[in-house]
C-alpha atoms as a PDB file:
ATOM      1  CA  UNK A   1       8.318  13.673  17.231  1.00  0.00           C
ATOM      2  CA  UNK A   2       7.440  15.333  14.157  1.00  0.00           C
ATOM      3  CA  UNK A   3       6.088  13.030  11.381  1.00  0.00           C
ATOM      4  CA  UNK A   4       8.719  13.163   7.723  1.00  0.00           C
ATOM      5  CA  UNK A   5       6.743  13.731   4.608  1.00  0.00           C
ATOM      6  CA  UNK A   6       8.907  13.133   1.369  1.00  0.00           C
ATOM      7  CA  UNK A   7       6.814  15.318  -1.445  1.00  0.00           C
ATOM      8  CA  UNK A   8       8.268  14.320  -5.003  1.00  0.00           C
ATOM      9  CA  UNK A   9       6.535  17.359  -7.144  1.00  0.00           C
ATOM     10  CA  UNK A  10       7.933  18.680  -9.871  1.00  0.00           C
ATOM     11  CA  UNK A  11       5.325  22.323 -10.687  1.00  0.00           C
ATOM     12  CA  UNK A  12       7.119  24.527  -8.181  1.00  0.00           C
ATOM     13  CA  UNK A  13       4.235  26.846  -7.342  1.00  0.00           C
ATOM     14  CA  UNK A  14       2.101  23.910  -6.072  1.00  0.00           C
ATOM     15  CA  UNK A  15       5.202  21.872  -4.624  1.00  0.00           C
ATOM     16  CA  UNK A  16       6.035  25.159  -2.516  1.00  0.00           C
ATOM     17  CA  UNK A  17       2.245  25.801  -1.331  1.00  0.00           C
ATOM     18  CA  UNK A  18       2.070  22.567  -0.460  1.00  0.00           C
ATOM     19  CA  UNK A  19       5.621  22.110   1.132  1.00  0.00           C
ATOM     20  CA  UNK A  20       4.609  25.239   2.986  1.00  0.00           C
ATOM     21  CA  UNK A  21       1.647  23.952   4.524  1.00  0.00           C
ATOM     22  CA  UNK A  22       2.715  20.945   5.272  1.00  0.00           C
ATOM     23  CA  UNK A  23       5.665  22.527   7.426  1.00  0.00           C
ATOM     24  CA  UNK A  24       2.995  24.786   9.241  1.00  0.00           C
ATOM     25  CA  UNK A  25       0.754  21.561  10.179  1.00  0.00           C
ATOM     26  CA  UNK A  26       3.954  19.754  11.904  1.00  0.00           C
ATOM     27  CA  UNK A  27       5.303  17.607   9.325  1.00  0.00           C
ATOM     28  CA  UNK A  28       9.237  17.689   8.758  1.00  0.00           C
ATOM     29  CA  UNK A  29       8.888  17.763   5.200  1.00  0.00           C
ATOM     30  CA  UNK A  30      11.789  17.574   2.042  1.00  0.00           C
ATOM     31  CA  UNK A  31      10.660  18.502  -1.317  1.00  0.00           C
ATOM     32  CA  UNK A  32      12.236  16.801  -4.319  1.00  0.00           C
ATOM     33  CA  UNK A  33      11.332  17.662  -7.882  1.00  0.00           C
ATOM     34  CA  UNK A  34      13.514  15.227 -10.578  1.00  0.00           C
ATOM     35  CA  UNK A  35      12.709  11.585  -9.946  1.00  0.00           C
ATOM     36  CA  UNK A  36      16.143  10.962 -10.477  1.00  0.00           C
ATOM     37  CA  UNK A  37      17.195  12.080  -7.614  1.00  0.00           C
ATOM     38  CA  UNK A  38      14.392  10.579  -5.060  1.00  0.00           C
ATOM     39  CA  UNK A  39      15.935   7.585  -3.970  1.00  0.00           C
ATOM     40  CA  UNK A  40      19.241   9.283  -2.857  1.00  0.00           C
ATOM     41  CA  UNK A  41      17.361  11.610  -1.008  1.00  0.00           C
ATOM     42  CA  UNK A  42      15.188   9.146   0.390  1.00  0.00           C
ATOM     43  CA  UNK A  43      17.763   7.076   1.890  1.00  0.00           C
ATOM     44  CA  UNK A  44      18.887  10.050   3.758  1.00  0.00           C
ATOM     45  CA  UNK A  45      15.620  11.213   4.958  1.00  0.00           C
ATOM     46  CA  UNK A  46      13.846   8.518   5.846  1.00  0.00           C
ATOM     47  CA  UNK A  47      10.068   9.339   5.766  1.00  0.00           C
ATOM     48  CA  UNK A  48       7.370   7.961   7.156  1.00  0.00           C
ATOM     49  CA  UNK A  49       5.317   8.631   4.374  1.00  0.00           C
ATOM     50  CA  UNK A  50       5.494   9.337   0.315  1.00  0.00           C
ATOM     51  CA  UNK A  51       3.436  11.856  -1.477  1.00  0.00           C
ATOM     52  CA  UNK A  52       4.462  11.028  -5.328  1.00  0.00           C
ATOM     53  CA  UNK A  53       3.244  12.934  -8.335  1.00  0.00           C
ATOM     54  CA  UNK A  54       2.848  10.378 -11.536  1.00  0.00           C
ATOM     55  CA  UNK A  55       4.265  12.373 -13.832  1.00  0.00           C
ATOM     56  CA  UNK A  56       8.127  13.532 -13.364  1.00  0.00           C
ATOM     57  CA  UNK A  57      11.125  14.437 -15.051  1.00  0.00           C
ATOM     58  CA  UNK A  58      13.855  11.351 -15.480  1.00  0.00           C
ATOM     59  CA  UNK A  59      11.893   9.049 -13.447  1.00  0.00           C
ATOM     60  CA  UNK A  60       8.047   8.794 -13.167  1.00  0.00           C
ATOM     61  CA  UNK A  61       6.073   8.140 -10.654  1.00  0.00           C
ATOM     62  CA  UNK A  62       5.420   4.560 -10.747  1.00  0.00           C
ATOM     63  CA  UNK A  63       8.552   3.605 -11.088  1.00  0.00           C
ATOM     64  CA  UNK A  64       9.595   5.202  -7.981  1.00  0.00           C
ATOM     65  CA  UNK A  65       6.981   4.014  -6.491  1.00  0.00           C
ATOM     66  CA  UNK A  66       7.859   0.121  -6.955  1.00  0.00           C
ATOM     67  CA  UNK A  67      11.669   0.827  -5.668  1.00  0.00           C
ATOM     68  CA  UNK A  68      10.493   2.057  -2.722  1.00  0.00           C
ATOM     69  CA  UNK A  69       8.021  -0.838  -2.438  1.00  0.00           C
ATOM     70  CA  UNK A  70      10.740  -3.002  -2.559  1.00  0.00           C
ATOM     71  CA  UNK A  71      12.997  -1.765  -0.228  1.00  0.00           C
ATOM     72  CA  UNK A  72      10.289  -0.249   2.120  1.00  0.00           C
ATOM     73  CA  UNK A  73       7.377  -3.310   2.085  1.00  0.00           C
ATOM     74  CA  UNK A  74       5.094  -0.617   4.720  1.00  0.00           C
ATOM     75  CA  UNK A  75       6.101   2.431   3.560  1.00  0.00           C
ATOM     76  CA  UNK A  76       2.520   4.584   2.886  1.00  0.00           C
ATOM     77  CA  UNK A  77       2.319   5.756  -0.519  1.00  0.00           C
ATOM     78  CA  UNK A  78      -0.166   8.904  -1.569  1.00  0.00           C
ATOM     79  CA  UNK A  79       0.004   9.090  -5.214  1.00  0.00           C
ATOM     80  CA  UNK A  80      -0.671  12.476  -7.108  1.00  0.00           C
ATOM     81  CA  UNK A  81      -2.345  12.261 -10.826  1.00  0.00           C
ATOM     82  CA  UNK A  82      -3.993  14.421 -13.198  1.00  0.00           C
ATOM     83  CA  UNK A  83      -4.982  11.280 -14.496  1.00  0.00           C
ATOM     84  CA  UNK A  84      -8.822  10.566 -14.687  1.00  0.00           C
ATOM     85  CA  UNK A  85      -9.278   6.881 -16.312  1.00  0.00           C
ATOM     86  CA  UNK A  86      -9.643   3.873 -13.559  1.00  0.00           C
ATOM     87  CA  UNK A  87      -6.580   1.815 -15.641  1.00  0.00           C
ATOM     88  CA  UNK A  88      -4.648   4.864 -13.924  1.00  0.00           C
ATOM     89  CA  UNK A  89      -5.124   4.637 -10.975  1.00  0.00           C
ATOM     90  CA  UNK A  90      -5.124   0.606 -10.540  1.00  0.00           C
ATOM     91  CA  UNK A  91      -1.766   1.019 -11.983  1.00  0.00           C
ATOM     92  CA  UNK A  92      -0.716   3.105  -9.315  1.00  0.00           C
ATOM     93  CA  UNK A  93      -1.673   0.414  -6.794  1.00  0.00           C
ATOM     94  CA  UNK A  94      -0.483  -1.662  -8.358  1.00  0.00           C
ATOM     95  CA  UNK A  95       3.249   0.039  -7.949  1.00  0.00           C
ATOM     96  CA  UNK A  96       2.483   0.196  -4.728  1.00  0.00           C
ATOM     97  CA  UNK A  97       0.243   3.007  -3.677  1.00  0.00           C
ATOM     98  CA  UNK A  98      -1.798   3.063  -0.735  1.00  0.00           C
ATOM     99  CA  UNK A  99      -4.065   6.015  -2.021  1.00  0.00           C
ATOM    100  CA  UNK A 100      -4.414   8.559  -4.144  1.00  0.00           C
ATOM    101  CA  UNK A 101      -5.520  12.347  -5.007  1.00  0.00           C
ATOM    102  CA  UNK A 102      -6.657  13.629  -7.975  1.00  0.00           C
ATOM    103  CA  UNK A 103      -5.532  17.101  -9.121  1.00  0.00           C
ATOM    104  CA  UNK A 104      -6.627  19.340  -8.335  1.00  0.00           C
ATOM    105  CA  UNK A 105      -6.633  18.274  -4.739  1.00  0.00           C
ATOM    106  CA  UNK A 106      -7.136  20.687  -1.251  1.00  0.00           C
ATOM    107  CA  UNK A 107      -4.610  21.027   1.198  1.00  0.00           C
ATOM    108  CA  UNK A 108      -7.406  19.726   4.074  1.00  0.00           C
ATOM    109  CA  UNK A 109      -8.025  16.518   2.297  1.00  0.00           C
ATOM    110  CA  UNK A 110      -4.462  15.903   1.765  1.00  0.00           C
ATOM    111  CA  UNK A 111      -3.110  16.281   5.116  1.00  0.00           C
ATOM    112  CA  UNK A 112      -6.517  14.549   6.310  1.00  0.00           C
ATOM    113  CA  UNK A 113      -4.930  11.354   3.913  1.00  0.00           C
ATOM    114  CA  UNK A 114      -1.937  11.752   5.290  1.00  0.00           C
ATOM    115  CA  UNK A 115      -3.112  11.152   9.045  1.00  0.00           C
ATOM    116  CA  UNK A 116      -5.056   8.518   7.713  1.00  0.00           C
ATOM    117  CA  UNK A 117      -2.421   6.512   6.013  1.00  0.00           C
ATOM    118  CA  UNK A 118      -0.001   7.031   9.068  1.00  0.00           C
ATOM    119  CA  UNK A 119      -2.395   6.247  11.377  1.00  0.00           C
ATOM    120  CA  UNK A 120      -3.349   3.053   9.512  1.00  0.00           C
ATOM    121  CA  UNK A 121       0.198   1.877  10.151  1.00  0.00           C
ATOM    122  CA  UNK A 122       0.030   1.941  13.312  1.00  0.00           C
ATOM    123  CA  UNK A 123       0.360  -0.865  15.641  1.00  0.00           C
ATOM    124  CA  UNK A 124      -2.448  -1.592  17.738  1.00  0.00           C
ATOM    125  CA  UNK A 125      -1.687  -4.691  19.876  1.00  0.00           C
ATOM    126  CA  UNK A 126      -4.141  -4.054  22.055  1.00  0.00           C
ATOM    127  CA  UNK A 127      -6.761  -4.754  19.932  1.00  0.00           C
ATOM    128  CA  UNK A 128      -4.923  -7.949  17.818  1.00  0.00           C
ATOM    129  CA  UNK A 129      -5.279 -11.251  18.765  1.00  0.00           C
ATOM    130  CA  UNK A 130      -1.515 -12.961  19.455  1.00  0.00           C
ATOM    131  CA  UNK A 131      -0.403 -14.279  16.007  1.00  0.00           C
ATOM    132  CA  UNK A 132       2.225 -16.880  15.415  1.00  0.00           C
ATOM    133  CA  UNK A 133       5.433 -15.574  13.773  1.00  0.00           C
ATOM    134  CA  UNK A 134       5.736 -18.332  11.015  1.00  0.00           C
ATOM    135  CA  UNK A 135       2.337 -19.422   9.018  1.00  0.00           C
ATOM    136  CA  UNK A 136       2.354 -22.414   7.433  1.00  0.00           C
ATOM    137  CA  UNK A 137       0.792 -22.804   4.547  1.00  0.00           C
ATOM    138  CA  UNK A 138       0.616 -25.512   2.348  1.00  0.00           C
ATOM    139  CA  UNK A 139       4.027 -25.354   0.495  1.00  0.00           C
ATOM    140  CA  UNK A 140       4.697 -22.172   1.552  1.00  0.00           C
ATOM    141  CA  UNK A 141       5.827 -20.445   5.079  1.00  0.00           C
ATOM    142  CA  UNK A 142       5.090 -17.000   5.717  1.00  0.00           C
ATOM    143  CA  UNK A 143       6.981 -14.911   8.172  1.00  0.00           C
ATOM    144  CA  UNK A 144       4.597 -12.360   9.812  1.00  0.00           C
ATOM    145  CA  UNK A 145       6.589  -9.991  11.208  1.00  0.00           C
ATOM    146  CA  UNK A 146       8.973 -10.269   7.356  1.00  0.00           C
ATOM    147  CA  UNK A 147       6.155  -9.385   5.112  1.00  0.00           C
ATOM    148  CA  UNK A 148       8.177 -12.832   3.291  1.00  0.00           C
ATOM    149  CA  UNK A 149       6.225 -15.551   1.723  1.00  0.00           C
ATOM    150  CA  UNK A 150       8.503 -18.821   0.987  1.00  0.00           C
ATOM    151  CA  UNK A 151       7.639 -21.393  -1.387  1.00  0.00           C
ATOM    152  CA  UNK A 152       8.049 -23.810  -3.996  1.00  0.00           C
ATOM    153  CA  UNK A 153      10.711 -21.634  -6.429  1.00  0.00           C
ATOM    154  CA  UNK A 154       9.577 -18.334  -4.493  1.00  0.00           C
ATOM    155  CA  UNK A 155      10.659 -16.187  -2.208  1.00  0.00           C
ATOM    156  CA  UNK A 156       9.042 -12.487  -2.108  1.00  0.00           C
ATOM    157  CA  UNK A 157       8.630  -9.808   0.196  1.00  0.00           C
ATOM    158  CA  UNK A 158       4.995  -8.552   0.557  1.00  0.00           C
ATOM    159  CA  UNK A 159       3.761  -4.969   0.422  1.00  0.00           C
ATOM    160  CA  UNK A 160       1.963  -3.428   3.410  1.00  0.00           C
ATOM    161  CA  UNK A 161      -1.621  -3.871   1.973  1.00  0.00           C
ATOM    162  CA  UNK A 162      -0.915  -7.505   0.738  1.00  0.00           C
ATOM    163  CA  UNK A 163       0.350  -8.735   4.371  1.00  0.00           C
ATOM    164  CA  UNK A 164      -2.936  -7.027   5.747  1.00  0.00           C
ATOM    165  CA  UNK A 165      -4.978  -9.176   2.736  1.00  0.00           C
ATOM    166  CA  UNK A 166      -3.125 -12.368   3.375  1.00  0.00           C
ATOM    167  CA  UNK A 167      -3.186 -12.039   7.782  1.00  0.00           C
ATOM    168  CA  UNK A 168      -7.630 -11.948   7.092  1.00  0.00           C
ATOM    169  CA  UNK A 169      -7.519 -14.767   4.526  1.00  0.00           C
ATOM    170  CA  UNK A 170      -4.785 -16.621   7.008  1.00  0.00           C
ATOM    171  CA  UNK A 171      -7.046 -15.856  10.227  1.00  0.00           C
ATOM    172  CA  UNK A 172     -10.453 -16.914   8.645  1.00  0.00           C
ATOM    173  CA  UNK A 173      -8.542 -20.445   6.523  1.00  0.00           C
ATOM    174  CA  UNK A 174     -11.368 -22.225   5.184  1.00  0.00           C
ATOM    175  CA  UNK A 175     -14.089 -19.689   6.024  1.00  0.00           C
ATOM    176  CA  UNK A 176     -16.441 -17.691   3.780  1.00  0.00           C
ATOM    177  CA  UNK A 177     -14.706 -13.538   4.199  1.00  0.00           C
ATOM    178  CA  UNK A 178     -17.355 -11.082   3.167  1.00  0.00           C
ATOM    179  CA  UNK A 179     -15.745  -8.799   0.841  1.00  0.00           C
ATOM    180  CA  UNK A 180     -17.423  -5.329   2.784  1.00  0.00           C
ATOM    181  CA  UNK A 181     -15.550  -6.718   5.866  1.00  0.00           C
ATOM    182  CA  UNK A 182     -12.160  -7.091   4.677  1.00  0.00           C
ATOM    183  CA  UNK A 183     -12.435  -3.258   3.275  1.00  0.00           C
ATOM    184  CA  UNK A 184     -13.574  -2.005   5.813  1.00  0.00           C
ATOM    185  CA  UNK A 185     -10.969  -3.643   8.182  1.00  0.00           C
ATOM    186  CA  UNK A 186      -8.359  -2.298   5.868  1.00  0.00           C
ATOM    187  CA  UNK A 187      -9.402   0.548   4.168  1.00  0.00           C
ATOM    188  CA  UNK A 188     -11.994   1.698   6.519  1.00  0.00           C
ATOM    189  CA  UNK A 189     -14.873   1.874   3.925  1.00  0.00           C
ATOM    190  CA  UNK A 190     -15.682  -0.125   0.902  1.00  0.00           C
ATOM    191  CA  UNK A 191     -16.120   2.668  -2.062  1.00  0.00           C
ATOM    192  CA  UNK A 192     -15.635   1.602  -5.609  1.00  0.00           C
ATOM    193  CA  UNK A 193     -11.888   2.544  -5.747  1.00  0.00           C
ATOM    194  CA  UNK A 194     -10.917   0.416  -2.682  1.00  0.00           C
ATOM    195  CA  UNK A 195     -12.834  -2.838  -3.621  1.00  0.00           C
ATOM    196  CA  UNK A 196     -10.842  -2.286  -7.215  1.00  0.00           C
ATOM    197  CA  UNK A 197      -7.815  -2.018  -5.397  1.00  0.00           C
ATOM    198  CA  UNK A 198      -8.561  -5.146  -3.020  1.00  0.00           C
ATOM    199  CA  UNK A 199      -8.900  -6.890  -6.495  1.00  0.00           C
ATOM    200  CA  UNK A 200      -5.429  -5.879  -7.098  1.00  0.00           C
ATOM    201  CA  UNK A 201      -4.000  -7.640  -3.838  1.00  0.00           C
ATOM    202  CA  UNK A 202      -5.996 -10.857  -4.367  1.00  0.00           C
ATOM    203  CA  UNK A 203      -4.674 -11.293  -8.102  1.00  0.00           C
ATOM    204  CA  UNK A 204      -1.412 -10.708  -6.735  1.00  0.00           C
ATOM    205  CA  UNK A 205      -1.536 -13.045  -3.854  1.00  0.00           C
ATOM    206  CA  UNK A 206      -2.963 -15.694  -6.473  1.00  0.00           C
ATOM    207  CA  UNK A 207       0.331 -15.189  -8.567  1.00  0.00           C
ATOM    208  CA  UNK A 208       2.053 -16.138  -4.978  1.00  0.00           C
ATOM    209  CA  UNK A 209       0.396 -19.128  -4.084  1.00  0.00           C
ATOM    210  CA  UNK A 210      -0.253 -20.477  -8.119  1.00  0.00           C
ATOM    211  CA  UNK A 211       2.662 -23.361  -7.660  1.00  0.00           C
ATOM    212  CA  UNK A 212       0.768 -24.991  -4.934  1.00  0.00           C
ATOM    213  CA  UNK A 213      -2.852 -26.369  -6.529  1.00  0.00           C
ATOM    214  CA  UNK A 214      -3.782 -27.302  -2.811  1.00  0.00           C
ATOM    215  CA  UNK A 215      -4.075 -23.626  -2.194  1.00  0.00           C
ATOM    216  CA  UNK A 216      -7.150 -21.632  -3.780  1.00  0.00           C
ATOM    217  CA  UNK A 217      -8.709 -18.054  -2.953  1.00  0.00           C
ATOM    218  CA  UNK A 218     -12.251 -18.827  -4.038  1.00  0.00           C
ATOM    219  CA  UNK A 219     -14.343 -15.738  -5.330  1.00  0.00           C
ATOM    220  CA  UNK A 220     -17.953 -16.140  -3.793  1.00  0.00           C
ATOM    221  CA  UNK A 221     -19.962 -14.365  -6.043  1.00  0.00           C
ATOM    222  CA  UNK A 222     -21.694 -11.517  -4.162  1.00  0.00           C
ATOM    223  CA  UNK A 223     -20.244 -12.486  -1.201  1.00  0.00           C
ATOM    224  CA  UNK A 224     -16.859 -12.194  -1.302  1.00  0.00           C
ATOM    225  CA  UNK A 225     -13.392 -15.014  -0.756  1.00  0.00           C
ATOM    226  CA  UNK A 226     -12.972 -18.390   0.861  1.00  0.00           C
ATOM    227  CA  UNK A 227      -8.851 -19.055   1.571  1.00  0.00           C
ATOM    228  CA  UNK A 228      -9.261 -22.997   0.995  1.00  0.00           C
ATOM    229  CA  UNK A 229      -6.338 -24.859   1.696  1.00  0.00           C
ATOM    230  CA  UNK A 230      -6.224 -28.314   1.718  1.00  0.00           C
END
């Protein structure tokens, strides 16, 4: 079955090259150029994976990128700047991208980003240990298989790369976590851009877990995080 791209670009030369391509490599792929309309068509479409330029008519980028966040906690997320300064591009993760290509970008590595982010969501079961549904921690319950953390005056739905941040800390409780290992288990390599965005998911999971004091994720200074629970 053919994997469904939704491209949201709104310069029509590159949004039909690319649209093109991306039909002639396999992908059922819609085109949308007005963020305005995205979600509509969205909803009808269904994709397995987002490729969002930043900058849009009505609505921009990041915006759309945090509704379908919300709705869509594991949705993959490539977003598209011009942009050049690092405050860019955290703030695309943090509206919940799961990569990102700088313009101007080649076809190969886009479609290359594409397999990776869609293979990344993958289940392997195979190679996971069993893992019990409900997590109890501290205060707070998570539901695996939700992506929903419970707690004292919280109840939130966690993106794709935070359930993969919080499942490590969970499985190694109490236990130094080099930093290098939980990018590459994620990510698959630990470049610059990466261990900024892992930074990203750790603040946020901090915000989670802040009404609990028996709960800490302890930065180890050239190491990397110990999950301490008490």
């Amino acid at each position: 079955m053919k994997k469904k791209v939704l491209y949201i670009e709104d310069e029509p030369f590159l949004g039909k090259i690319v649209h093109e391509t991306l039909e002639k490599e396999g992908f059922d792929t819609t085109l949308v150029a007005d963020g305005a309309k995205v979600m509509q068509v969205f909803n009808e479409f269904v994709p397995d994976i987002c490729i969002i330029d930043i900058m849009l008519p009505n609505v921009d980028g990041y915006t759309l990128g945090e509704m379908i966040r919300k709705r869509y906690p594991s949705m993959p997320i490539v977003f598209l700047t011009a942009k050049t300064e690092t405050a860019d591009v955290i703030k695309g993760f943090e509206s919940g991208g799961t990569d990102y290509i700088r313009k101007p970008f080649s076809i190969e590595e886009l479609i290359a980003r594409i397999d990776n982010q869609l293979k990344l969501i993958q289940p392997n079961q195979s190679k996971k240990p069993a893992t019990t549904a409900v997590v109890h921690i501290g205060q707070y319950k998570y539901h695996r298989h939700q992506y929903e953390l419970e707690g004292p005056s919280l109840e939130v739905r966690l993106s794709q790369r935070e359930h993969e941040v919080l499942s490590i800390l969970i499985d190694n409780q109490n236990k130094a976590i080099e930093r290098k290992d939980i990018l590459q288990t994620i990510w698959g390599d630990d470049s610059y851009f990466n261990s900024r965005n892992l930074d990203v998911y750790i603040r946020k999971l901090r915000e989670h877990f802040s009404n609990d004091s028996s709960i800490e994720i302890i930065t180890l200074k050239g190491k990397g995080y110990l999950f301490s629970v008490k």
